[in-house]
N, C-alpha and C. Protein backbone atom coordinates (compact mmCIF):
# COMPACT_ATOMS: atom_id res chain seq x y z
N UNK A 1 93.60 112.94 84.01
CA UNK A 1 94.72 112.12 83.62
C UNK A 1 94.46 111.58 82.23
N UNK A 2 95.64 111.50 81.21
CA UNK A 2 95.64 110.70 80.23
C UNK A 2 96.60 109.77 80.16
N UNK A 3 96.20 108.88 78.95
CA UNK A 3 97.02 108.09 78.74
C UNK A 3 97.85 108.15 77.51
N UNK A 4 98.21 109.24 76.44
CA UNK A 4 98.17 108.98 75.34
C UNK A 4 100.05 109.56 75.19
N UNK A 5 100.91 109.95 76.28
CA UNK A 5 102.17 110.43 76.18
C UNK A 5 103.41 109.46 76.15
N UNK A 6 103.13 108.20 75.96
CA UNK A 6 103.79 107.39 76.29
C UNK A 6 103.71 106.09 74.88
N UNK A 7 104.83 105.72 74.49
CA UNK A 7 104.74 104.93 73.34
C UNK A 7 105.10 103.58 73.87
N UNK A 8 104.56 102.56 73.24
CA UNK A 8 105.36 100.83 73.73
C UNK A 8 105.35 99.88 72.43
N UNK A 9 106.95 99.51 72.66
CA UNK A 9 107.16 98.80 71.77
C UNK A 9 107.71 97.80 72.13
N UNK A 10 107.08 96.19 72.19
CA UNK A 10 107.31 94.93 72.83
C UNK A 10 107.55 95.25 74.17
N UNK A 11 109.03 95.38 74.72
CA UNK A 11 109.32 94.90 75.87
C UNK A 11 109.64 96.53 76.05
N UNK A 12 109.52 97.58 75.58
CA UNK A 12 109.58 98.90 75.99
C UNK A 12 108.78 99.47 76.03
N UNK A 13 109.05 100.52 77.07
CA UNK A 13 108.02 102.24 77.30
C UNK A 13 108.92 103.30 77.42
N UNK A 14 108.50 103.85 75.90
CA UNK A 14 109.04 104.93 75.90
C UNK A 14 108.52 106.28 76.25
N UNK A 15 109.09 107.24 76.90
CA UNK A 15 108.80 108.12 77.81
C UNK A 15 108.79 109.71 77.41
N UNK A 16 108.28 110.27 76.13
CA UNK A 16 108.97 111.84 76.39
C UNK A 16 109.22 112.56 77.56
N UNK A 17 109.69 113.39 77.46
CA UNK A 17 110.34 114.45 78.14
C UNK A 17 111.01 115.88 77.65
N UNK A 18 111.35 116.63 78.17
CA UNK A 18 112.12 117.87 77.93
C UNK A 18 113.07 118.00 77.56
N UNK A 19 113.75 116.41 77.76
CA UNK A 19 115.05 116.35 78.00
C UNK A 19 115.06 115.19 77.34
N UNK A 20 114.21 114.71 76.01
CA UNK A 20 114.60 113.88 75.26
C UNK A 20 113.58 112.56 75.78
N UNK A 21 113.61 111.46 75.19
CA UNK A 21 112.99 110.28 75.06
C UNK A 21 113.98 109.42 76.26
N UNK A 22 112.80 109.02 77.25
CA UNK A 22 112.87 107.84 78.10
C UNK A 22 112.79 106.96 77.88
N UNK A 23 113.61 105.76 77.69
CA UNK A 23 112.88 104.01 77.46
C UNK A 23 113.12 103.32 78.93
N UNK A 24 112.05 103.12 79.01
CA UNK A 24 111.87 102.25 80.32
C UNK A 24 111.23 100.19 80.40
N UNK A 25 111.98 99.77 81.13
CA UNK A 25 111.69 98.07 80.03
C UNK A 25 110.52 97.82 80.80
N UNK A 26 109.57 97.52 80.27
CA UNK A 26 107.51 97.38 80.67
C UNK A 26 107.65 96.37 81.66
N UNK A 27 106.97 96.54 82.83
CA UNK A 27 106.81 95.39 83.40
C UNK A 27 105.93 94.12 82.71
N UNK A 28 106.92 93.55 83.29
CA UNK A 28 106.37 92.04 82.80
C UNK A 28 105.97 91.01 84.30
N UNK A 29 104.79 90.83 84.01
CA UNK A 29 104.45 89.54 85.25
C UNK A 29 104.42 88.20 84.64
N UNK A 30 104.99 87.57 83.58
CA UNK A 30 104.89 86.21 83.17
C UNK A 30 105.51 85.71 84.46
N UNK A 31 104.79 84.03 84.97
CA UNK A 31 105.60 83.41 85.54
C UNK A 31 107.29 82.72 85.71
N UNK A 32 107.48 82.02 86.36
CA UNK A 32 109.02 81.63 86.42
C UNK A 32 110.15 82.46 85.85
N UNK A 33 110.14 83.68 86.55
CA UNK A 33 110.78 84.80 86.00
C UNK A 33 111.73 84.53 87.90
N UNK A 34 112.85 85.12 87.04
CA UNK A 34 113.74 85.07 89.05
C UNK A 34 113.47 86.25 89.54
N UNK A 35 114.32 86.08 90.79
CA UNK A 35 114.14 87.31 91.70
C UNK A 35 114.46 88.71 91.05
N UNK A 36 114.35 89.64 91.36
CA UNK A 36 114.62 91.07 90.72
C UNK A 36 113.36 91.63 90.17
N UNK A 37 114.05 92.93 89.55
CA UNK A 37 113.54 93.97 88.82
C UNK A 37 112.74 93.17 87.34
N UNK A 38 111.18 93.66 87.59
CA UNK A 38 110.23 93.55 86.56
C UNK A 38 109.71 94.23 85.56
N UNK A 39 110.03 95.63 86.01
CA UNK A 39 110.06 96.51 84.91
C UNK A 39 109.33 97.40 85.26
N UNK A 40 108.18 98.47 84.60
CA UNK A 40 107.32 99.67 84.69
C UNK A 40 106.14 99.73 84.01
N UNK A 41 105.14 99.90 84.88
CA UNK A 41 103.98 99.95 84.55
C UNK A 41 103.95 101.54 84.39
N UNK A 42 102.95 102.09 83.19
CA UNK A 42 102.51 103.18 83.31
C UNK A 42 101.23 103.42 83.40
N UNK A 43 100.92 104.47 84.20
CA UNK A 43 99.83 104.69 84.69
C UNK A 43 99.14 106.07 84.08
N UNK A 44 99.69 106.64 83.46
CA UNK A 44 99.01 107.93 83.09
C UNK A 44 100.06 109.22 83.03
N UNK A 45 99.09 110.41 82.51
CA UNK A 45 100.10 111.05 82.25
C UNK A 45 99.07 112.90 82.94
N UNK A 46 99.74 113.47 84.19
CA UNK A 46 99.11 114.67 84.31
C UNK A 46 99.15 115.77 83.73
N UNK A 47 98.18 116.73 82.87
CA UNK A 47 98.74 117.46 82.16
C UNK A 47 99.18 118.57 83.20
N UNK A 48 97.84 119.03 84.03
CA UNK A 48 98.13 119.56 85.25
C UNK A 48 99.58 120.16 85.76
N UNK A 49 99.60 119.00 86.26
CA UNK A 49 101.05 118.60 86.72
C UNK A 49 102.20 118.78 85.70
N UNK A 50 102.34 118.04 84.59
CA UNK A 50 103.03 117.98 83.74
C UNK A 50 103.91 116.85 84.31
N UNK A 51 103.55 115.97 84.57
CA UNK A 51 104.34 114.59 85.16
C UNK A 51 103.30 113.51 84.80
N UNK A 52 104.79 112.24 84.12
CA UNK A 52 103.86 110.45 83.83
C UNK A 52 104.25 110.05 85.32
N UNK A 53 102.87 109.39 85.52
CA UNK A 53 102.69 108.07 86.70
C UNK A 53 103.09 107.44 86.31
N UNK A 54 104.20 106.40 86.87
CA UNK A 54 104.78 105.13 86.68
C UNK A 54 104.71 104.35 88.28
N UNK A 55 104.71 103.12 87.95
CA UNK A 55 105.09 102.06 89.09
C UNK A 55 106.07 101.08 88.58
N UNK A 56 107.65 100.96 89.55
CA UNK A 56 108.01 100.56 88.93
C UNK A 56 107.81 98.79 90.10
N UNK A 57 108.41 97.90 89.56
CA UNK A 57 107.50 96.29 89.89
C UNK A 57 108.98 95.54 90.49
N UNK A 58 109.15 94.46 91.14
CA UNK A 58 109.96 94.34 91.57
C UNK A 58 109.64 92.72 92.31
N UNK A 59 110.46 91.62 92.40
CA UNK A 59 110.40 90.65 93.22
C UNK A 59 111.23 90.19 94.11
N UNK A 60 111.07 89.91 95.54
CA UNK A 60 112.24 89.14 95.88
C UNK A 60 111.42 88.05 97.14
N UNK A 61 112.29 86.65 96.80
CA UNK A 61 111.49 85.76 97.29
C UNK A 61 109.94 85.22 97.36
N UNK A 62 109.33 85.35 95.83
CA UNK A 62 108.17 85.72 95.77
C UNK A 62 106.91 86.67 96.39
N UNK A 63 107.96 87.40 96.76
CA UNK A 63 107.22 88.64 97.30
C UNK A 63 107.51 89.77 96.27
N UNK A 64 106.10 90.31 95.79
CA UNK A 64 106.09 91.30 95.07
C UNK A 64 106.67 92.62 95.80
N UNK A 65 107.08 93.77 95.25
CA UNK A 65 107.04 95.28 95.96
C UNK A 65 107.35 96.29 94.80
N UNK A 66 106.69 97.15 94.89
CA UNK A 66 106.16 98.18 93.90
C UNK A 66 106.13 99.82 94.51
N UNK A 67 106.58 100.79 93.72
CA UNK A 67 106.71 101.86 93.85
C UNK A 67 106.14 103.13 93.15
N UNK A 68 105.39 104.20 93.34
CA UNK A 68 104.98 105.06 92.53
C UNK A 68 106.16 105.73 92.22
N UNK A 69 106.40 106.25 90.94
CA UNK A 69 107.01 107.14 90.43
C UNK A 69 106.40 108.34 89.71
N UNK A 70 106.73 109.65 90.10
CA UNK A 70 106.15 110.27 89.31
C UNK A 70 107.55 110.95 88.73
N UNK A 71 107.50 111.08 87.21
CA UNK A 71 108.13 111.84 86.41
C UNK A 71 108.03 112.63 85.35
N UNK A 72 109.07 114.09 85.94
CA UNK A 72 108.56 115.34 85.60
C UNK A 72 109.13 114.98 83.90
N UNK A 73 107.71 115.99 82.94
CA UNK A 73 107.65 115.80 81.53
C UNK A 73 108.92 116.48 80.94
N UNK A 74 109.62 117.62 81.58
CA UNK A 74 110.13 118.62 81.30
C UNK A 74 111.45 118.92 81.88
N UNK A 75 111.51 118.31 83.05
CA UNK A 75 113.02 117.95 83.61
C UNK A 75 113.55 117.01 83.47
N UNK A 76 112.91 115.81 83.74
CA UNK A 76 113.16 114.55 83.81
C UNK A 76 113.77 113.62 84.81
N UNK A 77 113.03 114.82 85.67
CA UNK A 77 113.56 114.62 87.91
C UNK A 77 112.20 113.22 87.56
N UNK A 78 112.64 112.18 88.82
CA UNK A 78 111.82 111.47 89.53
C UNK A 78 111.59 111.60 90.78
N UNK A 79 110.41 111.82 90.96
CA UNK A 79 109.81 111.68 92.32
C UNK A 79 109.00 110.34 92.82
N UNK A 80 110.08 109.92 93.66
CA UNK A 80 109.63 108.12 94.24
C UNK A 80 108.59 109.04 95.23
N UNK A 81 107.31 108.31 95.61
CA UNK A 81 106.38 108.27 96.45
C UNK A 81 106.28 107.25 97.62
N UNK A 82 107.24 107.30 98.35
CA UNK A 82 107.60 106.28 99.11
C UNK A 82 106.09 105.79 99.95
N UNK A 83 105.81 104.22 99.47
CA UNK A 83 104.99 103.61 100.13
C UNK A 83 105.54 102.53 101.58
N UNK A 84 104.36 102.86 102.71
CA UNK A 84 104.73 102.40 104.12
C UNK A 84 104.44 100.95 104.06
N UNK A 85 104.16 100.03 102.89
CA UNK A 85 104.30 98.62 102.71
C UNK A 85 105.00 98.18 101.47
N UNK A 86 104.19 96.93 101.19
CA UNK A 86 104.84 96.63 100.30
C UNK A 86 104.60 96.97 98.72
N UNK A 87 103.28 97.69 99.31
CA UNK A 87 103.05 97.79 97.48
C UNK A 87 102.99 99.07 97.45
N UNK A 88 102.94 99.77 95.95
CA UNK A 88 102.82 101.02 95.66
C UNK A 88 101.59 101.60 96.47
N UNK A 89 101.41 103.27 96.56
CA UNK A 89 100.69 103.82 97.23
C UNK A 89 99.83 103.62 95.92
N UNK A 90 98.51 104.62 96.68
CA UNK A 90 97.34 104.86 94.92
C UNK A 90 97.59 105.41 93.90
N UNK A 91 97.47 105.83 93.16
CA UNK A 91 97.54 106.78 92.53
C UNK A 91 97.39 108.26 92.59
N UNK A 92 98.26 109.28 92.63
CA UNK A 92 97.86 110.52 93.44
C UNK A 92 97.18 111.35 92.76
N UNK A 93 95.96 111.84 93.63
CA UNK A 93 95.26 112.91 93.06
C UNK A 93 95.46 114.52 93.47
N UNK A 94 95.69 115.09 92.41
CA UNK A 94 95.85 116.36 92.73
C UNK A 94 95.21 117.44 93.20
N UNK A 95 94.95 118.23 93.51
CA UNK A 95 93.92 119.32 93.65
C UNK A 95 93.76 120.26 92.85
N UNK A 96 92.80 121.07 91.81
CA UNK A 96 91.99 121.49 91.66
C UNK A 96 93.16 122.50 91.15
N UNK A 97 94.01 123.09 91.93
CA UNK A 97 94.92 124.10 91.39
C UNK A 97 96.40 123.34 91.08
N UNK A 98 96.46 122.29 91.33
CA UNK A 98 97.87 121.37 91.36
C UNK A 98 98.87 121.94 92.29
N UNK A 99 98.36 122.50 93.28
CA UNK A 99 99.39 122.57 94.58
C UNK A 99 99.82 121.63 95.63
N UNK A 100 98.74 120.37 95.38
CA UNK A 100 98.44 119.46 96.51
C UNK A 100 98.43 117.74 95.81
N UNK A 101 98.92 116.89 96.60
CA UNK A 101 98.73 115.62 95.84
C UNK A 101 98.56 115.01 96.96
N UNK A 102 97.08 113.96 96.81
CA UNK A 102 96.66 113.34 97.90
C UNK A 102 96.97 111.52 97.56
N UNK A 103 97.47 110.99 98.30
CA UNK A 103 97.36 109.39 98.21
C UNK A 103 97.02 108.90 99.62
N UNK A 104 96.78 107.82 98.92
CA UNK A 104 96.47 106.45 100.06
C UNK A 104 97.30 104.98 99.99
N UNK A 105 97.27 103.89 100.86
CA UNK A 105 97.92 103.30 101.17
C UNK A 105 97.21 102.25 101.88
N UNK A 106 96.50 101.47 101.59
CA UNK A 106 95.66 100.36 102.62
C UNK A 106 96.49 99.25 102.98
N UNK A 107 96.65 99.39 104.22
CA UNK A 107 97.39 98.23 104.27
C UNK A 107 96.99 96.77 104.20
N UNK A 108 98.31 95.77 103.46
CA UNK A 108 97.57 94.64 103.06
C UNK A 108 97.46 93.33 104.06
N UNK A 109 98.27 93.71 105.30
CA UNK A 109 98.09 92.33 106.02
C UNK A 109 97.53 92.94 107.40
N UNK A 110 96.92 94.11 107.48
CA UNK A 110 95.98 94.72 108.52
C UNK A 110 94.98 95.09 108.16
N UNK A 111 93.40 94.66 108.44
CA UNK A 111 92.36 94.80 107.86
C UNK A 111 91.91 96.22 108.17
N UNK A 112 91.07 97.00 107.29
CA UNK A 112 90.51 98.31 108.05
C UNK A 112 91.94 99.26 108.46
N UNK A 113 92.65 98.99 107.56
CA UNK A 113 93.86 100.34 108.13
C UNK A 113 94.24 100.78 107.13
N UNK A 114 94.70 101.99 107.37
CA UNK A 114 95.08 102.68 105.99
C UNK A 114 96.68 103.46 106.34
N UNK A 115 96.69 104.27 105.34
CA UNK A 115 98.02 105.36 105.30
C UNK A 115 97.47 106.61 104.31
N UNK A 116 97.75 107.88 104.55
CA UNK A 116 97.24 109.04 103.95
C UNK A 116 97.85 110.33 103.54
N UNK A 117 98.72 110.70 102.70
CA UNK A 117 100.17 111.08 102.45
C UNK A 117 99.21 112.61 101.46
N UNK A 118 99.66 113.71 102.30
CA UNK A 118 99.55 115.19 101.28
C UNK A 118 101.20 115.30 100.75
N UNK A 119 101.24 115.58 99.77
CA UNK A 119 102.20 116.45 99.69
C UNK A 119 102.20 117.67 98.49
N UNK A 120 103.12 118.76 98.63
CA UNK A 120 103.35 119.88 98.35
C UNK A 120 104.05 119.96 96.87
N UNK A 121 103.42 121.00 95.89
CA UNK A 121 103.64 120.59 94.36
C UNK A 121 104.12 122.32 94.60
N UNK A 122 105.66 122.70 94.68
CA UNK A 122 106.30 124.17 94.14
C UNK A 122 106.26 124.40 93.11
N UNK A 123 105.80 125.16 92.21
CA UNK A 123 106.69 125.23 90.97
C UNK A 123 107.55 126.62 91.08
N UNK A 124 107.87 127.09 90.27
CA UNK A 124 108.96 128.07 90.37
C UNK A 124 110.64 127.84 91.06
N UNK A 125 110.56 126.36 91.92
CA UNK A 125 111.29 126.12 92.20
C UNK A 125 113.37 126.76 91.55
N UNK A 126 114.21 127.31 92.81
CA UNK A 126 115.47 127.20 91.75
C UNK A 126 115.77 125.78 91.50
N UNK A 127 116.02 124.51 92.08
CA UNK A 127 116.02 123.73 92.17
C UNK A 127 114.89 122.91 91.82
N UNK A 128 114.61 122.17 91.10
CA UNK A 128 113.58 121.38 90.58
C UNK A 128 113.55 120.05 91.60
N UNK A 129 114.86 119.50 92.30
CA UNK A 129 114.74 118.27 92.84
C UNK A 129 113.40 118.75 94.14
N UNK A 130 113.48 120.16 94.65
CA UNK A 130 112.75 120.27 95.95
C UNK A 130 111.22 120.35 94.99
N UNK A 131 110.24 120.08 94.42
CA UNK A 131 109.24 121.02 93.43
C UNK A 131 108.22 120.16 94.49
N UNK A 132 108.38 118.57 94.53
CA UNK A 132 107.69 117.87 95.62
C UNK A 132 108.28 117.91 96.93
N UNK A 133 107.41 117.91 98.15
CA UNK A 133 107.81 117.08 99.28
C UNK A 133 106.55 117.26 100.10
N UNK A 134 106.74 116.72 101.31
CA UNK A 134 105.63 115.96 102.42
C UNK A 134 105.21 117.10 102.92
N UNK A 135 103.81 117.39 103.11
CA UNK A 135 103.46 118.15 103.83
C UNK A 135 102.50 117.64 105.21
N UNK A 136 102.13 116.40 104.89
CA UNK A 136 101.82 115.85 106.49
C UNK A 136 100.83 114.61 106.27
N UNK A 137 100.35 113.77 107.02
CA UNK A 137 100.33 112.45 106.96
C UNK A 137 99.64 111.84 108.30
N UNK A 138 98.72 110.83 107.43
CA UNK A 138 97.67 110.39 108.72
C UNK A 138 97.69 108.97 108.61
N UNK A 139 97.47 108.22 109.80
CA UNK A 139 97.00 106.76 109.80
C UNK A 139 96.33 106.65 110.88
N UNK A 140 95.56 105.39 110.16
CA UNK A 140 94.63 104.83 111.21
C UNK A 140 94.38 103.58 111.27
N UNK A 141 94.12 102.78 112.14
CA UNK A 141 93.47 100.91 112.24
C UNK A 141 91.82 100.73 112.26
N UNK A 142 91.54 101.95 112.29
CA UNK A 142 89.98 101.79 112.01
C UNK A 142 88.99 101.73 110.54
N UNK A 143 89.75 102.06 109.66
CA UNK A 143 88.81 102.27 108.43
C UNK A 143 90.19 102.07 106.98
N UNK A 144 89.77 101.50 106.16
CA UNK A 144 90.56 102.03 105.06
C UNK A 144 89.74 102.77 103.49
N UNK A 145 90.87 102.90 103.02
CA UNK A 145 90.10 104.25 101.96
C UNK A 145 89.75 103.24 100.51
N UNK A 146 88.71 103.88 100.01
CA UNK A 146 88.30 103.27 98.77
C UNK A 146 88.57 104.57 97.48
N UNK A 147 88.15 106.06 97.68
CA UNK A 147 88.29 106.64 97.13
C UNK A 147 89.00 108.38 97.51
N UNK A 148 89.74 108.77 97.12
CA UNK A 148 89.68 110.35 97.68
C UNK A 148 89.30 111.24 96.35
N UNK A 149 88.59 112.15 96.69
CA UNK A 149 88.09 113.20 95.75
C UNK A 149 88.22 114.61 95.91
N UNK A 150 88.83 115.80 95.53
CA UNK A 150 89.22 116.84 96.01
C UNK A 150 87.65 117.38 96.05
N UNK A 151 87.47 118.54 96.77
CA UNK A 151 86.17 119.51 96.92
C UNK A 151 86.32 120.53 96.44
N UNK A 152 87.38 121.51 96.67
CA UNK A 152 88.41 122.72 96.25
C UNK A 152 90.03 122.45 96.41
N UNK A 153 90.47 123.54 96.43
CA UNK A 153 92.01 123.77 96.41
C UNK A 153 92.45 123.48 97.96
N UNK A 154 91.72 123.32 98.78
CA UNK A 154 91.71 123.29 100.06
C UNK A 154 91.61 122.08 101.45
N UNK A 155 90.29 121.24 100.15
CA UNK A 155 89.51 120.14 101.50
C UNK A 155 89.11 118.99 100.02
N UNK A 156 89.46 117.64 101.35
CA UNK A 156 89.16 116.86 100.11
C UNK A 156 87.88 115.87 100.68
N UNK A 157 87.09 114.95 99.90
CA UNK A 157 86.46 114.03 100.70
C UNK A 157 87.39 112.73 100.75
N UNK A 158 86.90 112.04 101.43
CA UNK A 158 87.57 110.40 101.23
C UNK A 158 86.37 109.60 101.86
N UNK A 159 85.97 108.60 100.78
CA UNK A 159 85.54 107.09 100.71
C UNK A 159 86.30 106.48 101.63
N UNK A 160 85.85 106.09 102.80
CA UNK A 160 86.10 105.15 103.51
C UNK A 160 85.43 104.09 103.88
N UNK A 161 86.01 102.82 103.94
CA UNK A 161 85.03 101.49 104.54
C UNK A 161 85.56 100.76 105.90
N UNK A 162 84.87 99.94 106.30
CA UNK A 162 85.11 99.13 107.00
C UNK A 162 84.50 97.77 106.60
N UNK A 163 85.74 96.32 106.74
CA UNK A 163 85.43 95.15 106.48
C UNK A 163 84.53 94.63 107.65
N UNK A 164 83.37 94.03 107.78
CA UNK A 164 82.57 93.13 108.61
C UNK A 164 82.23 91.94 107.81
N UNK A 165 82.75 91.10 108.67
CA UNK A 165 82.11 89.51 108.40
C UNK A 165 80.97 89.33 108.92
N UNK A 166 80.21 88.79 107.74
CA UNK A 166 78.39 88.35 108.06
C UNK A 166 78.35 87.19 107.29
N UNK A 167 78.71 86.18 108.41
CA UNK A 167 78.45 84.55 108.03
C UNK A 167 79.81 84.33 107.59
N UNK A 168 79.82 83.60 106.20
CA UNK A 168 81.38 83.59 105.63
C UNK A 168 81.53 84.75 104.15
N UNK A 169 80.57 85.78 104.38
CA UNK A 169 80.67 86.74 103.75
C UNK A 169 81.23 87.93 104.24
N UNK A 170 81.96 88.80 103.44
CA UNK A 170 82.65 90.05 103.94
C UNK A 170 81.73 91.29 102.98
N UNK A 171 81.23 92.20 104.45
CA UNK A 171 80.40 93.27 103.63
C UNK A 171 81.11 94.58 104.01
N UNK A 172 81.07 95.67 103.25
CA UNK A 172 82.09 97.05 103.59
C UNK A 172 80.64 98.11 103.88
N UNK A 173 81.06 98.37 104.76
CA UNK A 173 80.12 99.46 105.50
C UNK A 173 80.74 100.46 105.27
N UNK A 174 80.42 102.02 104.81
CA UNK A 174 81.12 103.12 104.25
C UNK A 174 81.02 104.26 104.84
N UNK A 175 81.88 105.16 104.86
CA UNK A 175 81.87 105.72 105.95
C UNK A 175 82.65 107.19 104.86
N UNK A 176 81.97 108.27 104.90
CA UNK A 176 82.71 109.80 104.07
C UNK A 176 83.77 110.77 104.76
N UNK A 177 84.64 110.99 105.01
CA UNK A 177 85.29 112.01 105.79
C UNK A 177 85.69 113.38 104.88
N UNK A 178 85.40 114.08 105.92
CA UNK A 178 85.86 115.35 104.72
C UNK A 178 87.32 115.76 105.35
N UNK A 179 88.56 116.18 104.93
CA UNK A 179 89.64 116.61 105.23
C UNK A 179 89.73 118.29 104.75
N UNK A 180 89.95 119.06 105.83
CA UNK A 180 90.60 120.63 105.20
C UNK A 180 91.99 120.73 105.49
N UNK A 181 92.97 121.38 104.70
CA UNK A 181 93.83 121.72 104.87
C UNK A 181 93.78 123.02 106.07
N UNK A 182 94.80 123.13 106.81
CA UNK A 182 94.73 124.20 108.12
C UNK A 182 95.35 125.63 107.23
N UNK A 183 94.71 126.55 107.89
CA UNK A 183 94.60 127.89 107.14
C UNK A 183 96.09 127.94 107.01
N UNK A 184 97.06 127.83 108.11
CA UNK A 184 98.42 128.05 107.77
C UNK A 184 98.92 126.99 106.46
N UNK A 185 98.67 126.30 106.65
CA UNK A 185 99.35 125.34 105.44
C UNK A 185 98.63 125.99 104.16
N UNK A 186 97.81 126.71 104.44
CA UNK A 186 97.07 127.18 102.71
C UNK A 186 98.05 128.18 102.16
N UNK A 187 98.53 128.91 103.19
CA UNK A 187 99.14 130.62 103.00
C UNK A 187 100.77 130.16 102.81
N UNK A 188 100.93 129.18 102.65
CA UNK A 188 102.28 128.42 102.56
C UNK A 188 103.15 129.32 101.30
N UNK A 189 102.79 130.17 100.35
CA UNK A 189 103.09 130.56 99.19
C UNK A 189 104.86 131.35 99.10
């Protein structure tokens, strides 16, 4: 991932594309701001892929909620990454050939739980809106994720912990899982 595709000027982020220059208004977290839309964080840019990470920021009732966006360099489709709380998922990592995008999701008011989202990168697509979608999805209340790291085009690891209280200290005990994709989902082509 880089960071260098994206220009900002004061209260803007501007965005190339294929299809011309994006301005998107930067998130802003200053206080005593009202309810609503905060703006867009950017997060990077895949060359891989050929899509900028964005999150875009959001308030209502002092409750924050946040969304990944990924948007294509060259179409200028968005792909929302729908997160199962309130905040954006991780940041997604791709695999090795960019067929695969892995995120996570810890949830924030259940300790030790997570959310674990593959999904499917077409290209050749006729349609560009289908290029992403879900290819399958795990949760659990036992562990949440600290890191995922691809291995190949195939199997990824994931950093996992668990919170234990020792005294009025919280220590994370760690735990590695390896994930393979199932032979049918590989031959998906």
């Amino acid at each position: 991932m880089i960071f260098s595709h994206v220009a900002i000027k004061k209260n803007t982020l501007i965005v190339p594309t294929g299809k011309g220059l994006i301005t998107l208004k930067k998130y802003d977290d200053s206080p005593r701001q009202d309810d609503g839309f905060r703006g867009w964080q950017y997060m990077g840019y895949f060359p891989r892929l050929q899509m900028h990470a964005l999150v875009n920021h959001s308030v209502s009732e002092h409750l924050g909620f946040n969304d990944m966006v990924l948007l294509d360099s060259a179409t200028s489709d968005q792909y929302g990454i729908v997160s199962i709380g309130d905040a954006a998922v991780s940041l997604s990592i791709h695999s090795p050939d960019g067929r695969f995008l892995a995120y996570y999701y810890n949830h924030v008011y259940e300790r030790n739980s997570c959310f674990i989202g593959l999904l499917e990168i077409r290209d050749g697509m006729i349609s560009s809106h289908a290029r992403i979608s879900e290819m399958a999805s795990f949760q659990t209340k036992n562990w949440a994720v600290e890191d995922i790291k691809w291995v190949d085009n195939t199997s990824f690891i994931m950093k996992t912990y668990v919170l234990k209280e020792r005294g009025v200290m919280e220590e994370r005990q760690y735990t590695y899982y390896l994930a393979r994709l199932d032979s049918a989902i590989k031959k998906t082509e």
